[in-house]
C-alpha atoms as a PDB file:
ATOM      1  CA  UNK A   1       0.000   0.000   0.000  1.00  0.00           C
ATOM      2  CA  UNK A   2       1.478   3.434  -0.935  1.00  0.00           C
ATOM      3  CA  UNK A   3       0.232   6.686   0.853  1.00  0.00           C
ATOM      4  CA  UNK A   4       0.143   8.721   3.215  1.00  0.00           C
ATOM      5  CA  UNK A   5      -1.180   6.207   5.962  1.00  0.00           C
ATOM      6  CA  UNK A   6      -0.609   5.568   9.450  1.00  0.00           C
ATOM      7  CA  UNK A   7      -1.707   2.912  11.987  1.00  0.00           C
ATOM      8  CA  UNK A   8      -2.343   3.276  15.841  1.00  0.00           C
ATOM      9  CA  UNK A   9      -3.442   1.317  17.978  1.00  0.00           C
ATOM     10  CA  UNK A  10      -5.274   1.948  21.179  1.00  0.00           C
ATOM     11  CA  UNK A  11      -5.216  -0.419  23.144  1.00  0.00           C
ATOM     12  CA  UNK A  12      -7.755   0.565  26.321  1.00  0.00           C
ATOM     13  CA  UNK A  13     -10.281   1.753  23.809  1.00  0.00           C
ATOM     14  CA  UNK A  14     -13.581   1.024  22.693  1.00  0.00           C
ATOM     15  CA  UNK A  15     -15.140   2.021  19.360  1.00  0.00           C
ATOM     16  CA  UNK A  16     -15.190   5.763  20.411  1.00  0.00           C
ATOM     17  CA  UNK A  17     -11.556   6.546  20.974  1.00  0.00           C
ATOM     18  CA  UNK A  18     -12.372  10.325  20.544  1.00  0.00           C
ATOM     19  CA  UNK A  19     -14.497   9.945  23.390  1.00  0.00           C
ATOM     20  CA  UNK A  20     -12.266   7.475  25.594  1.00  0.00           C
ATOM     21  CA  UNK A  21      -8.819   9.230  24.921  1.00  0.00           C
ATOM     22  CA  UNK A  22      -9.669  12.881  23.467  1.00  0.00           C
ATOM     23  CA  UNK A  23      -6.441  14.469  24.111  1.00  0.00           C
ATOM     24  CA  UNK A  24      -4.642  11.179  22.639  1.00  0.00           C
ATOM     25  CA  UNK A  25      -6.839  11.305  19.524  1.00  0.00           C
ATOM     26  CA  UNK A  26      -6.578  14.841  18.885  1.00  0.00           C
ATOM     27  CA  UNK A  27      -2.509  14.638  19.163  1.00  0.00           C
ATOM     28  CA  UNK A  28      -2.409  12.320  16.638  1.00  0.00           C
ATOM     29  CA  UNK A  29      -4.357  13.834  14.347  1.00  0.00           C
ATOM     30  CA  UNK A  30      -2.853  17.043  14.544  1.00  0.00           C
ATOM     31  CA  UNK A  31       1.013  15.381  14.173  1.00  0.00           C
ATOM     32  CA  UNK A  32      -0.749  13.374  11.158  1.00  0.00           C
ATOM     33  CA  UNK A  33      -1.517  16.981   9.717  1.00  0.00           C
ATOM     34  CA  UNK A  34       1.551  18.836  10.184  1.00  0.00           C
ATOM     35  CA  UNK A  35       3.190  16.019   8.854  1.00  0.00           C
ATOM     36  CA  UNK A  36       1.316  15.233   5.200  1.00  0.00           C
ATOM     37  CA  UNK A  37       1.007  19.265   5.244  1.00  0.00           C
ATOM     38  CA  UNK A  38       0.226  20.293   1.647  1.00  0.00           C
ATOM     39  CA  UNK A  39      -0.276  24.106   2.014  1.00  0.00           C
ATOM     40  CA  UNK A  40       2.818  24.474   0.184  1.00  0.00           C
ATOM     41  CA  UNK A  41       1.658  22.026  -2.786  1.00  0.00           C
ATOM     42  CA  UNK A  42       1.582  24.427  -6.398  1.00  0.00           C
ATOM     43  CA  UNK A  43      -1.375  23.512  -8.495  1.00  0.00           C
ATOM     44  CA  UNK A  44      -1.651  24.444 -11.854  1.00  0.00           C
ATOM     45  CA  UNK A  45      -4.251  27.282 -12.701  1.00  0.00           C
ATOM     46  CA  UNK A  46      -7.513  26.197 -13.806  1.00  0.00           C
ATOM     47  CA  UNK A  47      -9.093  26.923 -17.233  1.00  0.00           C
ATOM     48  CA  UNK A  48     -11.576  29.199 -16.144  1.00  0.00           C
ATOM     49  CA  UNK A  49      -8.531  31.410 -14.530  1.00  0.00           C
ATOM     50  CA  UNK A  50      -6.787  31.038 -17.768  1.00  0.00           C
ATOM     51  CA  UNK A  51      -9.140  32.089 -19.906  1.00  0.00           C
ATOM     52  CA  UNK A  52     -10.146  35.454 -17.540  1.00  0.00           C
ATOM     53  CA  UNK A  53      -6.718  36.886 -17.841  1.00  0.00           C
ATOM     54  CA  UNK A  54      -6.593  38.701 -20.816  1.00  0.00           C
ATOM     55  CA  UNK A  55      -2.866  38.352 -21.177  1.00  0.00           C
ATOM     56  CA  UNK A  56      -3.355  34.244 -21.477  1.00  0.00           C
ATOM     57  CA  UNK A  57      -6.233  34.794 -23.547  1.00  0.00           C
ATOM     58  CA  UNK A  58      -4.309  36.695 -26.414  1.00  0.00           C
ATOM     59  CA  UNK A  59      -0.808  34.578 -25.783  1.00  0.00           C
ATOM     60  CA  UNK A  60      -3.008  31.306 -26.387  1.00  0.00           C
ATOM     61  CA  UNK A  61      -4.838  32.949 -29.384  1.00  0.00           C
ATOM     62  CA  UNK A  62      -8.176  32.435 -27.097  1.00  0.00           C
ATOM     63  CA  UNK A  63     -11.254  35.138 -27.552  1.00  0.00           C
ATOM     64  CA  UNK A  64     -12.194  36.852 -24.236  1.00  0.00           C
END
């Protein structure tokens, strides 16, 4: 399996760990965040973007 994935296991838990070990749960899901952080990911622009600047418009021979 490839991913961003992670197993825990808790052990003294039943089936509502956010309610048996809050503080627990909510560390590991914050450390899970900051880790597979993708604020500084770069998408491409979309079409619709694209096609509003005039600049791109012209340089791709598109009508505005």
């Amino acid at each position: 399996m490839t991913g961003k994935y992670q197993l825990q296991v808790f052990p003294e838990t039943g089936h509502f760990i956010h309610e048996d070990q809050p503080v627990k749960t909510a560390q590991i899901l914050v450390d899970f965040y900051k880790r597979n952080d993708r604020s500084a990911l770069v998408l491409p622009p979309k079409v619709s973007d694209m096609l509003a600047s005039k600049d791109s418009a012209q340089k791709w021979g598109l009508k505005k």
